[in-house]
PDB file of N, CA and C in Angstrom:
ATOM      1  N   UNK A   1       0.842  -1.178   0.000  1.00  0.00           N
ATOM      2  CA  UNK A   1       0.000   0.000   0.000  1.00  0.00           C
ATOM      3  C   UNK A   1       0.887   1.241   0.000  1.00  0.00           C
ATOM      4  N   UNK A   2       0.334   2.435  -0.900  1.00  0.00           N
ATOM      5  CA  UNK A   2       1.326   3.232  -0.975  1.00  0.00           C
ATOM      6  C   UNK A   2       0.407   4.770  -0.157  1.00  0.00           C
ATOM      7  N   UNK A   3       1.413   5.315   0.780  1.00  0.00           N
ATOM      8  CA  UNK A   3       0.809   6.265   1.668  1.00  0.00           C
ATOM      9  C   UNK A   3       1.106   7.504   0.611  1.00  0.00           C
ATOM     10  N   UNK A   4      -0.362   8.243   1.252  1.00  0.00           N
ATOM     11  CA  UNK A   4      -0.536   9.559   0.667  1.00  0.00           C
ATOM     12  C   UNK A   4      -0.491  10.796   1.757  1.00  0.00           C
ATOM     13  N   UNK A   5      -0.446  11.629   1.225  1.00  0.00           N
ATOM     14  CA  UNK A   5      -0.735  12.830   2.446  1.00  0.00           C
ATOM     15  C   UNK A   5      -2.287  12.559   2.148  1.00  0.00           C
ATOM     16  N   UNK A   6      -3.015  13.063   3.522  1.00  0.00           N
ATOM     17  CA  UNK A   6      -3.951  13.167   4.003  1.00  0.00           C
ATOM     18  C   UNK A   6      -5.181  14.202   2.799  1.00  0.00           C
ATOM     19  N   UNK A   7      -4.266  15.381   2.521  1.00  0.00           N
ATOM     20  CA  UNK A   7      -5.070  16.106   1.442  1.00  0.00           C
ATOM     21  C   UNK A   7      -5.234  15.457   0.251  1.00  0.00           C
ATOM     22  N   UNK A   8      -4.111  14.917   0.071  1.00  0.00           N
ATOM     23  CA  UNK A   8      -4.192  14.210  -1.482  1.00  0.00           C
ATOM     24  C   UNK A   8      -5.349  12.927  -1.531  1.00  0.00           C
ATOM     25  N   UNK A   9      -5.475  12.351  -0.755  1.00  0.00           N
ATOM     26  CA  UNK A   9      -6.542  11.297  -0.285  1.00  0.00           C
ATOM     27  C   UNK A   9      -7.682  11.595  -0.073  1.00  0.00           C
ATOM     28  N   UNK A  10      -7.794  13.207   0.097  1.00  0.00           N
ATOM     29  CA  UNK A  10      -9.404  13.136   0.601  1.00  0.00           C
ATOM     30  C   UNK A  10      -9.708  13.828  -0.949  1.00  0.00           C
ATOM     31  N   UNK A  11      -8.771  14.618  -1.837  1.00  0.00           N
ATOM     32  CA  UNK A  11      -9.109  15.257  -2.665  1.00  0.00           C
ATOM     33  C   UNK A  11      -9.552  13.882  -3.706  1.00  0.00           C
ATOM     34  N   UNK A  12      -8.697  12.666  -3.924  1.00  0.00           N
ATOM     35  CA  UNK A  12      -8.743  11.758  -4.861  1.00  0.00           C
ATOM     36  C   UNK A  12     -10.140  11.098  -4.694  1.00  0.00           C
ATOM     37  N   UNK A  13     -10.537  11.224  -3.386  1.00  0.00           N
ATOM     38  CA  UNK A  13     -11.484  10.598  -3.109  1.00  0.00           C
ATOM     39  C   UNK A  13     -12.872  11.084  -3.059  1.00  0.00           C
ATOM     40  N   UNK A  14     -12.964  12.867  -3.000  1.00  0.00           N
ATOM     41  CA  UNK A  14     -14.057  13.473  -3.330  1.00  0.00           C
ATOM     42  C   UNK A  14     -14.629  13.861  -4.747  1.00  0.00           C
ATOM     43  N   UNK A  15     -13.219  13.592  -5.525  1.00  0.00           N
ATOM     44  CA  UNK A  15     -13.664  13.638  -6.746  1.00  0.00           C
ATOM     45  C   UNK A  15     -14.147  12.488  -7.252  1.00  0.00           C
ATOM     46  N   UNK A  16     -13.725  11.385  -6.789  1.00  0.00           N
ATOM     47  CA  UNK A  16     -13.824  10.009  -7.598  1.00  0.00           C
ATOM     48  C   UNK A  16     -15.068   9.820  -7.487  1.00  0.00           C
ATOM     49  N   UNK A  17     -15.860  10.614  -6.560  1.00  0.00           N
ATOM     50  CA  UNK A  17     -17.486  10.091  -5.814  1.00  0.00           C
ATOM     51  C   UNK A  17     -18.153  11.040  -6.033  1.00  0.00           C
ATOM     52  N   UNK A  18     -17.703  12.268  -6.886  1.00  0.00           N
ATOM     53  CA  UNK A  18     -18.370  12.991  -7.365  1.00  0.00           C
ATOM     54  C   UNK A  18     -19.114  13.763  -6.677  1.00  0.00           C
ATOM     55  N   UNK A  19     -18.417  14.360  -5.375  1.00  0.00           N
ATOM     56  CA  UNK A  19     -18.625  15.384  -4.363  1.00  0.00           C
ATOM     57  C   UNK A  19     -17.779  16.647  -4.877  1.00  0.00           C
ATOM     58  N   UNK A  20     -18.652  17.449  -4.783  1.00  0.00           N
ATOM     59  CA  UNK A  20     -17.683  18.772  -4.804  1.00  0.00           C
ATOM     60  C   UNK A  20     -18.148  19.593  -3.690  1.00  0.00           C
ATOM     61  N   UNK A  21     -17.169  20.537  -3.301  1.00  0.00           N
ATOM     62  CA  UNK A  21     -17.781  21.623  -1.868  1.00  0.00           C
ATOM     63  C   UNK A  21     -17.533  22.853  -2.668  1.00  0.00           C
ATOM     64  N   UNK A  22     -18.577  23.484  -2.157  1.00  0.00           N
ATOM     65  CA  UNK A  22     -18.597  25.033  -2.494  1.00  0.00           C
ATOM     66  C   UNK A  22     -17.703  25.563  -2.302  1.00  0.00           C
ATOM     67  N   UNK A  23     -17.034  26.459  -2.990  1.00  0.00           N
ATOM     68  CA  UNK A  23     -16.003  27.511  -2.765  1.00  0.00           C
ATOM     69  C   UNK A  23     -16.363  29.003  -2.087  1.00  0.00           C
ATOM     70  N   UNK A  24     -15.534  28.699  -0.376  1.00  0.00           N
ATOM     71  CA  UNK A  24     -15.734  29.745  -0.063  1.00  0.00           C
ATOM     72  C   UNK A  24     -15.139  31.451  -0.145  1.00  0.00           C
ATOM     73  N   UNK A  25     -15.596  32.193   0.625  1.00  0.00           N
ATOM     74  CA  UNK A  25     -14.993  33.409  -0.179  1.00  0.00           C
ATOM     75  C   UNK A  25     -14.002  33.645   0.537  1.00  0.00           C
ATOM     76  N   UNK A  26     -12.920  34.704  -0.681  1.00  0.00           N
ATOM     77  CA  UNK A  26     -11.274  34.287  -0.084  1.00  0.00           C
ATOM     78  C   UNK A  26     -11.480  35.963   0.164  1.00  0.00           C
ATOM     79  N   UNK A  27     -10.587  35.662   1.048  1.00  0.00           N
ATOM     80  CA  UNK A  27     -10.054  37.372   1.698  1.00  0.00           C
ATOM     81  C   UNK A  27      -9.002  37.894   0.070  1.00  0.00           C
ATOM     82  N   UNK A  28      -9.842  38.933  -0.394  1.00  0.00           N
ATOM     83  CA  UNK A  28      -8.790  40.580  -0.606  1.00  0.00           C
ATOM     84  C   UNK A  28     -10.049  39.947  -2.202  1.00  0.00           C
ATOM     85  N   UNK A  29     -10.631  39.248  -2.005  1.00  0.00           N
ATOM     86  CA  UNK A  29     -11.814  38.954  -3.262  1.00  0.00           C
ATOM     87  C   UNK A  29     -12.484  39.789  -3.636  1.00  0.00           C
ATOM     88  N   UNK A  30     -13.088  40.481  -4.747  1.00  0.00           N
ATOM     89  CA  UNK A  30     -14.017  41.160  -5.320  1.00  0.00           C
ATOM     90  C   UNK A  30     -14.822  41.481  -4.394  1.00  0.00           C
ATOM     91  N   UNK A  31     -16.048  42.046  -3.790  1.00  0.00           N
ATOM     92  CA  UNK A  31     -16.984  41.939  -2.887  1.00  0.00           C
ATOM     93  C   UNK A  31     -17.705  41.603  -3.738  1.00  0.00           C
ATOM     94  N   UNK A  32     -19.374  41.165  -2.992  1.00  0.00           N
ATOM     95  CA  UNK A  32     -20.050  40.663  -4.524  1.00  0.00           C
ATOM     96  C   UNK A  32     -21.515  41.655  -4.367  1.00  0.00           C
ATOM     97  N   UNK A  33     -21.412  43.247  -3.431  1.00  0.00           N
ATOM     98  CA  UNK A  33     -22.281  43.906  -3.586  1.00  0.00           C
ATOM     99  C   UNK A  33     -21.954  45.453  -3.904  1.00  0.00           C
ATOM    100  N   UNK A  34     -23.043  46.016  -5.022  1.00  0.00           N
ATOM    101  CA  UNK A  34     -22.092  47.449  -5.355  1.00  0.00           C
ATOM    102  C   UNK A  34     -21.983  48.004  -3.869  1.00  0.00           C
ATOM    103  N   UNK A  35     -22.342  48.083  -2.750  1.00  0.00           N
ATOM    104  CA  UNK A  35     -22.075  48.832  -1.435  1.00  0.00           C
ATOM    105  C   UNK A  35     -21.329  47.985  -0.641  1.00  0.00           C
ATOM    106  N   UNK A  36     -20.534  46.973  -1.280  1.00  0.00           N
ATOM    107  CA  UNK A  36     -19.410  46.250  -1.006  1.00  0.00           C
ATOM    108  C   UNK A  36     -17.706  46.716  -1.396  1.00  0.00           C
ATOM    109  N   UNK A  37     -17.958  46.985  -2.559  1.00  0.00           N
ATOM    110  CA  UNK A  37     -17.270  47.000  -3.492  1.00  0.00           C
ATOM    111  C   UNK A  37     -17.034  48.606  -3.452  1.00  0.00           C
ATOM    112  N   UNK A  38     -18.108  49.670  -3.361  1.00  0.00           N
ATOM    113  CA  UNK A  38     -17.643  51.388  -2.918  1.00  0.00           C
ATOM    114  C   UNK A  38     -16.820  51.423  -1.590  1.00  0.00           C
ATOM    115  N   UNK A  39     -17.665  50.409  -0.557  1.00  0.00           N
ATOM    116  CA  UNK A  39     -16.517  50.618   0.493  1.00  0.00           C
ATOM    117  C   UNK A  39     -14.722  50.204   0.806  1.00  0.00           C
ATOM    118  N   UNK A  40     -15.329  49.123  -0.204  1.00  0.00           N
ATOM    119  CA  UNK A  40     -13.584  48.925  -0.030  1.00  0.00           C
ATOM    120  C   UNK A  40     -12.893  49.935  -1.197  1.00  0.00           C
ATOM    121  N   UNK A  41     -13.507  50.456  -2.251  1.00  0.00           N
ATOM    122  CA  UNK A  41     -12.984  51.716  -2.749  1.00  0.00           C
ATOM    123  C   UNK A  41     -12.331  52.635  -1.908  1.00  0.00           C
ATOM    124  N   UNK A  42     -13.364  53.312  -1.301  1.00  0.00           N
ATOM    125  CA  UNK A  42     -12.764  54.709  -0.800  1.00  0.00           C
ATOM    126  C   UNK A  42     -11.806  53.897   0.636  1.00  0.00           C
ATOM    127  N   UNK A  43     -11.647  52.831   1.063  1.00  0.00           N
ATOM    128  CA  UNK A  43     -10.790  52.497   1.619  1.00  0.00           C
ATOM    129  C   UNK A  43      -9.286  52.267   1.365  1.00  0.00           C
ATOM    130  N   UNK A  44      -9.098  52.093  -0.001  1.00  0.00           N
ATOM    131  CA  UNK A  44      -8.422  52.115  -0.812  1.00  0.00           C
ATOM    132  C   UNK A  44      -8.051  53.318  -1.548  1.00  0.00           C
ATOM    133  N   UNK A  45      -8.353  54.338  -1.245  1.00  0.00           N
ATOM    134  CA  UNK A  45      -8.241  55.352  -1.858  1.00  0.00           C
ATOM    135  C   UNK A  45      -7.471  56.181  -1.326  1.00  0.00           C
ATOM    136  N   UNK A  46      -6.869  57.524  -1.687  1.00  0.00           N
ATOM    137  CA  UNK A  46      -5.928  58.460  -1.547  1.00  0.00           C
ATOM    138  C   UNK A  46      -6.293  59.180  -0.291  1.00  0.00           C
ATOM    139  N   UNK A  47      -5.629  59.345   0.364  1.00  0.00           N
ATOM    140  CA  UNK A  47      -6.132  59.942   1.757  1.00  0.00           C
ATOM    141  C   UNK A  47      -6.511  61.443   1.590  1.00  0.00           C
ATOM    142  N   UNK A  48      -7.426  62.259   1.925  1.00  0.00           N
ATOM    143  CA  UNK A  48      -8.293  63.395   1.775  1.00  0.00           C
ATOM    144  C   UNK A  48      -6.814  64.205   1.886  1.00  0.00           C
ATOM    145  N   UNK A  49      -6.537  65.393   1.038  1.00  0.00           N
ATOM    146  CA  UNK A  49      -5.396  66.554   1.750  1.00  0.00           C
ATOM    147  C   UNK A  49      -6.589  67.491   1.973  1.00  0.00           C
ATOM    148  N   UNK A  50      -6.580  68.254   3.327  1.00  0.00           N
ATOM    149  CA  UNK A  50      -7.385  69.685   3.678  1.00  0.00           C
ATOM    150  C   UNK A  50      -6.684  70.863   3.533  1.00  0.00           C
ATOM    151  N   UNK A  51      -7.108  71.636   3.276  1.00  0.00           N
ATOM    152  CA  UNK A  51      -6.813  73.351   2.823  1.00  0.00           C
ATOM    153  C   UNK A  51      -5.788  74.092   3.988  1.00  0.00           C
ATOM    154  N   UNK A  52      -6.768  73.425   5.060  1.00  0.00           N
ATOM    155  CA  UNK A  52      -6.304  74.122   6.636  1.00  0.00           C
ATOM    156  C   UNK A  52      -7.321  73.290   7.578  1.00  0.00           C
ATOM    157  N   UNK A  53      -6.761  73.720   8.651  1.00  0.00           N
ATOM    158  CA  UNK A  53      -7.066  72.939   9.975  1.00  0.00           C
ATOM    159  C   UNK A  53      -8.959  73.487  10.291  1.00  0.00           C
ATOM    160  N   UNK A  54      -9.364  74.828  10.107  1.00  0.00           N
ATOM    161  CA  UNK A  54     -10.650  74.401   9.814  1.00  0.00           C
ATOM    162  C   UNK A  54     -11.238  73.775   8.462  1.00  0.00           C
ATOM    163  N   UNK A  55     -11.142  72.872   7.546  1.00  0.00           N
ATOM    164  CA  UNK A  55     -11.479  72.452   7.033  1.00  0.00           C
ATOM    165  C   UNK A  55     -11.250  70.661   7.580  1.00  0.00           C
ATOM    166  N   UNK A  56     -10.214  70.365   7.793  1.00  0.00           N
ATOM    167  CA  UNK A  56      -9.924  69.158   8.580  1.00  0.00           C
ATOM    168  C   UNK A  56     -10.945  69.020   9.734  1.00  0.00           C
ATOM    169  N   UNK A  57     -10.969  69.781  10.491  1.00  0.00           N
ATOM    170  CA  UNK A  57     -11.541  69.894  11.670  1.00  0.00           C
ATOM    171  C   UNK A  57     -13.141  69.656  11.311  1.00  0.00           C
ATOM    172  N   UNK A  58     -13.768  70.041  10.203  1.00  0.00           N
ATOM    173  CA  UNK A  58     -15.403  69.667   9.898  1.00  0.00           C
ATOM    174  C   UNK A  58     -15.304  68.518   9.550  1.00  0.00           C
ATOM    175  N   UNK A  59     -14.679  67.452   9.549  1.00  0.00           N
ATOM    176  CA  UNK A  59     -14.889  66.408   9.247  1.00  0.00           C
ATOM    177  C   UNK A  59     -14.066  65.448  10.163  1.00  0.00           C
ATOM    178  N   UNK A  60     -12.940  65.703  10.616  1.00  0.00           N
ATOM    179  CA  UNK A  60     -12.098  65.284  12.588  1.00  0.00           C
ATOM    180  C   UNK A  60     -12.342  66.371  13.707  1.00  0.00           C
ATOM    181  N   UNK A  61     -13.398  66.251  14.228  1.00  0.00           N
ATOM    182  CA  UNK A  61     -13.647  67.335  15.191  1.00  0.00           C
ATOM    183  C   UNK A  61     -12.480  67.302  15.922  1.00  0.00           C
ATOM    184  N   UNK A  62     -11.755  66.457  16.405  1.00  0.00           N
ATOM    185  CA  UNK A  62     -10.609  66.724  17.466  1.00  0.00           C
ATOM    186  C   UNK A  62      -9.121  66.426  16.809  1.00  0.00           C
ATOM    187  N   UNK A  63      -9.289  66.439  15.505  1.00  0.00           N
ATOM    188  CA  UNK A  63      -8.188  66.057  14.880  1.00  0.00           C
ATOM    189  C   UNK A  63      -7.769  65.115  14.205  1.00  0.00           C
ATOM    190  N   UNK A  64      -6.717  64.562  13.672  1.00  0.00           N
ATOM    191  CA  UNK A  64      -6.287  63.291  13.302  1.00  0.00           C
ATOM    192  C   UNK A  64      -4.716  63.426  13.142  1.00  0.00           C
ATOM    193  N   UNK A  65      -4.289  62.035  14.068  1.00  0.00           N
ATOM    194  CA  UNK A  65      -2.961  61.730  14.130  1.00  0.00           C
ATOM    195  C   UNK A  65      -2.669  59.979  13.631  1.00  0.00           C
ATOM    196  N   UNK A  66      -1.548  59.691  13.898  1.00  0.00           N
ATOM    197  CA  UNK A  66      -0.490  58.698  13.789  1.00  0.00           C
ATOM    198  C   UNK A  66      -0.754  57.759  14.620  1.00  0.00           C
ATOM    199  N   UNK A  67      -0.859  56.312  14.395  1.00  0.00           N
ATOM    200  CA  UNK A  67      -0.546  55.761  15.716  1.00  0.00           C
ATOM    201  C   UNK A  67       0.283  55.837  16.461  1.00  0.00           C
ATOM    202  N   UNK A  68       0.023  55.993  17.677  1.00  0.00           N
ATOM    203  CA  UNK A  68       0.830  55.801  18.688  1.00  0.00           C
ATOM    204  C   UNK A  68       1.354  57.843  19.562  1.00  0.00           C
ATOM    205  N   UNK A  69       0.520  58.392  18.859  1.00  0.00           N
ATOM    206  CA  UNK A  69       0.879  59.982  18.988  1.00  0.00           C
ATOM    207  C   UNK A  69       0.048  60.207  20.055  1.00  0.00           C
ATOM    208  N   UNK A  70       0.527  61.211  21.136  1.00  0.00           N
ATOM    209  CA  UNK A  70       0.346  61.282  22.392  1.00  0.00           C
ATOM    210  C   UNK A  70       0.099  63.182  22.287  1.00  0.00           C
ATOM    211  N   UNK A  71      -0.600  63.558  22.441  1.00  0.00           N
ATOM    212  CA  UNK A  71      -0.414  65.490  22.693  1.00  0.00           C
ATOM    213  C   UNK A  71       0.351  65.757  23.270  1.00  0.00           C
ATOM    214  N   UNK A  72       1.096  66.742  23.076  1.00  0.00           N
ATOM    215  CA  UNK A  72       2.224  67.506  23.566  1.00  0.00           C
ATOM    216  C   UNK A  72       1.371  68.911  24.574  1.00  0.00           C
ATOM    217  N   UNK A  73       1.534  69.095  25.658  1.00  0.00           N
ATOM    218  CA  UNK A  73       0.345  70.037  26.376  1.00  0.00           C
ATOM    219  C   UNK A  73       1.530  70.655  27.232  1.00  0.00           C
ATOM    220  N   UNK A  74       1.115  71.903  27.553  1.00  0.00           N
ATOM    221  CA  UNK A  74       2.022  72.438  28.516  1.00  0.00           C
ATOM    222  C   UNK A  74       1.079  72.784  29.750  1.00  0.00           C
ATOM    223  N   UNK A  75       1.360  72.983  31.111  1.00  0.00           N
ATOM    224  CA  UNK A  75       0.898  73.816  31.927  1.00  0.00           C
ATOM    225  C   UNK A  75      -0.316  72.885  32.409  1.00  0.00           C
ATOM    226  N   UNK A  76      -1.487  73.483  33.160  1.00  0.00           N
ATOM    227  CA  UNK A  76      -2.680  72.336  33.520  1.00  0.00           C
ATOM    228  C   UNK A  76      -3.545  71.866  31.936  1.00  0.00           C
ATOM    229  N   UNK A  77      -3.524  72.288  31.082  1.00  0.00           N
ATOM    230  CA  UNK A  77      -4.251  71.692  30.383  1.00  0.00           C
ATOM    231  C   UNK A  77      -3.874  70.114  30.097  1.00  0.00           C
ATOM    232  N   UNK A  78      -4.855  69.264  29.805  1.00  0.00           N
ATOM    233  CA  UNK A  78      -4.711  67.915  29.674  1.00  0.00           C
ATOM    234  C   UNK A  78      -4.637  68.011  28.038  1.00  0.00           C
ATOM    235  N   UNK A  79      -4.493  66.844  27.921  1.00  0.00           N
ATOM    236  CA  UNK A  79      -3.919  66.206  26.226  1.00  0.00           C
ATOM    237  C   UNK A  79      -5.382  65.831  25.577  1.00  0.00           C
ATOM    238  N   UNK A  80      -5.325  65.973  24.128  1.00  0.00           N
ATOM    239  CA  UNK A  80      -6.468  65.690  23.685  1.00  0.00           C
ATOM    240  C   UNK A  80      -6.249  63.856  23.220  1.00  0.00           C
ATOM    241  N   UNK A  81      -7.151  63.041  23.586  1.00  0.00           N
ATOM    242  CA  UNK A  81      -6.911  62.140  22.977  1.00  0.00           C
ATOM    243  C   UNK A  81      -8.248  61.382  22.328  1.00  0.00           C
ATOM    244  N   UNK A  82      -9.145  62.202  22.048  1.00  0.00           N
ATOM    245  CA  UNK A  82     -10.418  61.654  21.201  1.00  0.00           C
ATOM    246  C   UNK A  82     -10.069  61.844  19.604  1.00  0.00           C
ATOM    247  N   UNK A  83      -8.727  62.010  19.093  1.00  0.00           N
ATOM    248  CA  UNK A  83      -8.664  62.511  17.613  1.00  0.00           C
ATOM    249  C   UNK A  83      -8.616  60.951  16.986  1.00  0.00           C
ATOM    250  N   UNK A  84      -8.963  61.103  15.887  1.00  0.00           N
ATOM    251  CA  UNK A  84      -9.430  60.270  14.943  1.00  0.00           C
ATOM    252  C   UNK A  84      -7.640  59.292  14.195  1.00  0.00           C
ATOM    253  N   UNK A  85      -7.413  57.989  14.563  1.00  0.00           N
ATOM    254  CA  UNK A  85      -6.285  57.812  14.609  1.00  0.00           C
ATOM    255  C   UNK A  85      -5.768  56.986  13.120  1.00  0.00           C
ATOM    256  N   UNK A  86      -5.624  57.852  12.187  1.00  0.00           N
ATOM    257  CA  UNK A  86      -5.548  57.406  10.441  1.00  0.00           C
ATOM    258  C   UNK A  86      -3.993  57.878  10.119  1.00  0.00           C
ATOM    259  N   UNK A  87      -2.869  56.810  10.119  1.00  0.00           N
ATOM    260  CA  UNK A  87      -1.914  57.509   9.838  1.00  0.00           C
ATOM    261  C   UNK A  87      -1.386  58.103   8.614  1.00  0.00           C
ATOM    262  N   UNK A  88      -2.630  57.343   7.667  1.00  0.00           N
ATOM    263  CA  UNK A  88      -2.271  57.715   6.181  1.00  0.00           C
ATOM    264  C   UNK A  88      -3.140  59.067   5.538  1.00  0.00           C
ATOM    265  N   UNK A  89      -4.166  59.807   6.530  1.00  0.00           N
ATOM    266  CA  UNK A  89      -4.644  60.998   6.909  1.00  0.00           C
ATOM    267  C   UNK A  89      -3.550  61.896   7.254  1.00  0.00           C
ATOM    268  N   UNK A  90      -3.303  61.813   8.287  1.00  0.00           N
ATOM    269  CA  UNK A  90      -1.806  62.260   9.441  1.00  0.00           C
ATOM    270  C   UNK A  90      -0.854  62.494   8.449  1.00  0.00           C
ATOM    271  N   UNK A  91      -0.014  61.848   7.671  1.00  0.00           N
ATOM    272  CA  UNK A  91       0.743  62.002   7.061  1.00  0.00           C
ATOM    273  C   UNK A  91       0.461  63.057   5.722  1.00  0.00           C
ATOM    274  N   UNK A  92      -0.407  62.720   4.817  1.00  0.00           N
ATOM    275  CA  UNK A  92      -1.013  63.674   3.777  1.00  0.00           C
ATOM    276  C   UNK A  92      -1.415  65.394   4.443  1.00  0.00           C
ATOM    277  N   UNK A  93      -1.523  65.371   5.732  1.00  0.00           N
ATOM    278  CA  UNK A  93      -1.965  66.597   6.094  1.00  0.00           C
ATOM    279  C   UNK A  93      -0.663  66.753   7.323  1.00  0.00           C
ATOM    280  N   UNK A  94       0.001  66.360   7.316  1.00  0.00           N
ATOM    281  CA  UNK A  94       1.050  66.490   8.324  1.00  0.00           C
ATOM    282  C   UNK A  94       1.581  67.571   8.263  1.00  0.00           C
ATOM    283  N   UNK A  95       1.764  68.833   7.511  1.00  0.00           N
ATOM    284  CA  UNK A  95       1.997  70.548   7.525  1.00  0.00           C
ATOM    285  C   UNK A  95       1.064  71.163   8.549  1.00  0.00           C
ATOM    286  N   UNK A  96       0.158  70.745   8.827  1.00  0.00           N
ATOM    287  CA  UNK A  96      -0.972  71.353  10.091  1.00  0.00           C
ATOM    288  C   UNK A  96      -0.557  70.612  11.226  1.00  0.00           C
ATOM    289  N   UNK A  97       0.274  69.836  11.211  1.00  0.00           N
ATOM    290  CA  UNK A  97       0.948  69.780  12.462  1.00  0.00           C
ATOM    291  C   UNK A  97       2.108  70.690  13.075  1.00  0.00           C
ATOM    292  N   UNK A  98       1.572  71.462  14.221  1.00  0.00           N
ATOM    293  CA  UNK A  98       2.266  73.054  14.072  1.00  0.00           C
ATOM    294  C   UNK A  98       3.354  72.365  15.282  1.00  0.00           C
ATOM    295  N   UNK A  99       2.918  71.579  16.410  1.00  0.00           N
ATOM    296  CA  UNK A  99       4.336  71.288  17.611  1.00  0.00           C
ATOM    297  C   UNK A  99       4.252  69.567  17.400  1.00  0.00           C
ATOM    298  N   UNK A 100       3.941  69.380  16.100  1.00  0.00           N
ATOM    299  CA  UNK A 100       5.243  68.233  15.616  1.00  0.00           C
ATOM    300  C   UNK A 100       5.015  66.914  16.652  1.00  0.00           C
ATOM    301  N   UNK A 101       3.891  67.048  17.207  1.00  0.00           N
ATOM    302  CA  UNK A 101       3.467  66.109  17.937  1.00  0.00           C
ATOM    303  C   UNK A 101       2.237  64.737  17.213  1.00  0.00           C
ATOM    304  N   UNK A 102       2.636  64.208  16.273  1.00  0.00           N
ATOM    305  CA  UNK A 102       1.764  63.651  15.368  1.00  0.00           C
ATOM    306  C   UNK A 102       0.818  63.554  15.687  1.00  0.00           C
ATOM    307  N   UNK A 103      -0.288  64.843  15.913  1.00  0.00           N
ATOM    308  CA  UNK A 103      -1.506  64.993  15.647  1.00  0.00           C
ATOM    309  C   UNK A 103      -1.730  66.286  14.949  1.00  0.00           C
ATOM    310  N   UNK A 104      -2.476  66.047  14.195  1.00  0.00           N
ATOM    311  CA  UNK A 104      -2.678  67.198  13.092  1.00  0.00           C
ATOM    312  C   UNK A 104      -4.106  68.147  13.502  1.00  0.00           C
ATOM    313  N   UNK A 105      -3.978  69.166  13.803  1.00  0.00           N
ATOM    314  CA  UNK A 105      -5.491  70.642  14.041  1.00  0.00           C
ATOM    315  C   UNK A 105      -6.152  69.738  15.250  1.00  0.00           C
ATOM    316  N   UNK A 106      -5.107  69.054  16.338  1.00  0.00           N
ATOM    317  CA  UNK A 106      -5.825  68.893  17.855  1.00  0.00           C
ATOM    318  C   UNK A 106      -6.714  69.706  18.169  1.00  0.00           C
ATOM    319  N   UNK A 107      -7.773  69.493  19.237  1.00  0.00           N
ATOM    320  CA  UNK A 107      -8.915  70.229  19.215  1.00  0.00           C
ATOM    321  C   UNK A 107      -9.575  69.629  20.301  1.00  0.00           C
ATOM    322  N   UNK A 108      -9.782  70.571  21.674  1.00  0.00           N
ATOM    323  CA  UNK A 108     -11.169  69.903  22.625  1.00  0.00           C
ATOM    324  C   UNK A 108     -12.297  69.845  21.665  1.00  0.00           C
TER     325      UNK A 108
END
């Protein structure tokens, strides 16, 4: 008797009997609905550049930074940390980051 791997045996054997299994869906696949398929668009897409920090700001009320970016605060005020955390945002608009603290038009 000659040994097989385990896959090769079950494959020889589902075909021979004329089983087939559905093919399930593979990750990075087509989506298969148009409101499938827009979202992974604009996910895929070029990160927004803003004009200026009020224009950023109507759409990141408290900002948007980098992972891992912490506010830079002096004195009693506390750090903002509700900003919206997109580093490929952050980076495209990274000139409105005025103290270089990777968050871009911070904002209570």
């Amino acid at each position: 008797m000659v040994r097989r791997p385990l896959a090769a045996a079950l494959t020889t054997a589902l075909l021979g009997s004329g089983l087939f299994l559905a093919a399930a869906p593979v990750a990075g696949a087509a989506p298969a609905t148009p409101a499938a398929a827009a979202s992974v668009a604009q996910a895929l897409a070029t990160p927004r550049v803003f004009k200026n920090c009020t224009e950023l700001n109507k759409v990141y009320k408290h900002g948007v930074g980098r992972k891992g970016a912490r506010d830079k605060v002096t004195g009693k005020s506390k750090p903002v940390t509700t900003f919206k955390v997109d580093t490929a945002t952050y980076n495209a608009n990274k000139k409105s980051d005025g103290d270089k603290d990777g968050i871009a038009c911070e904002k209570r």
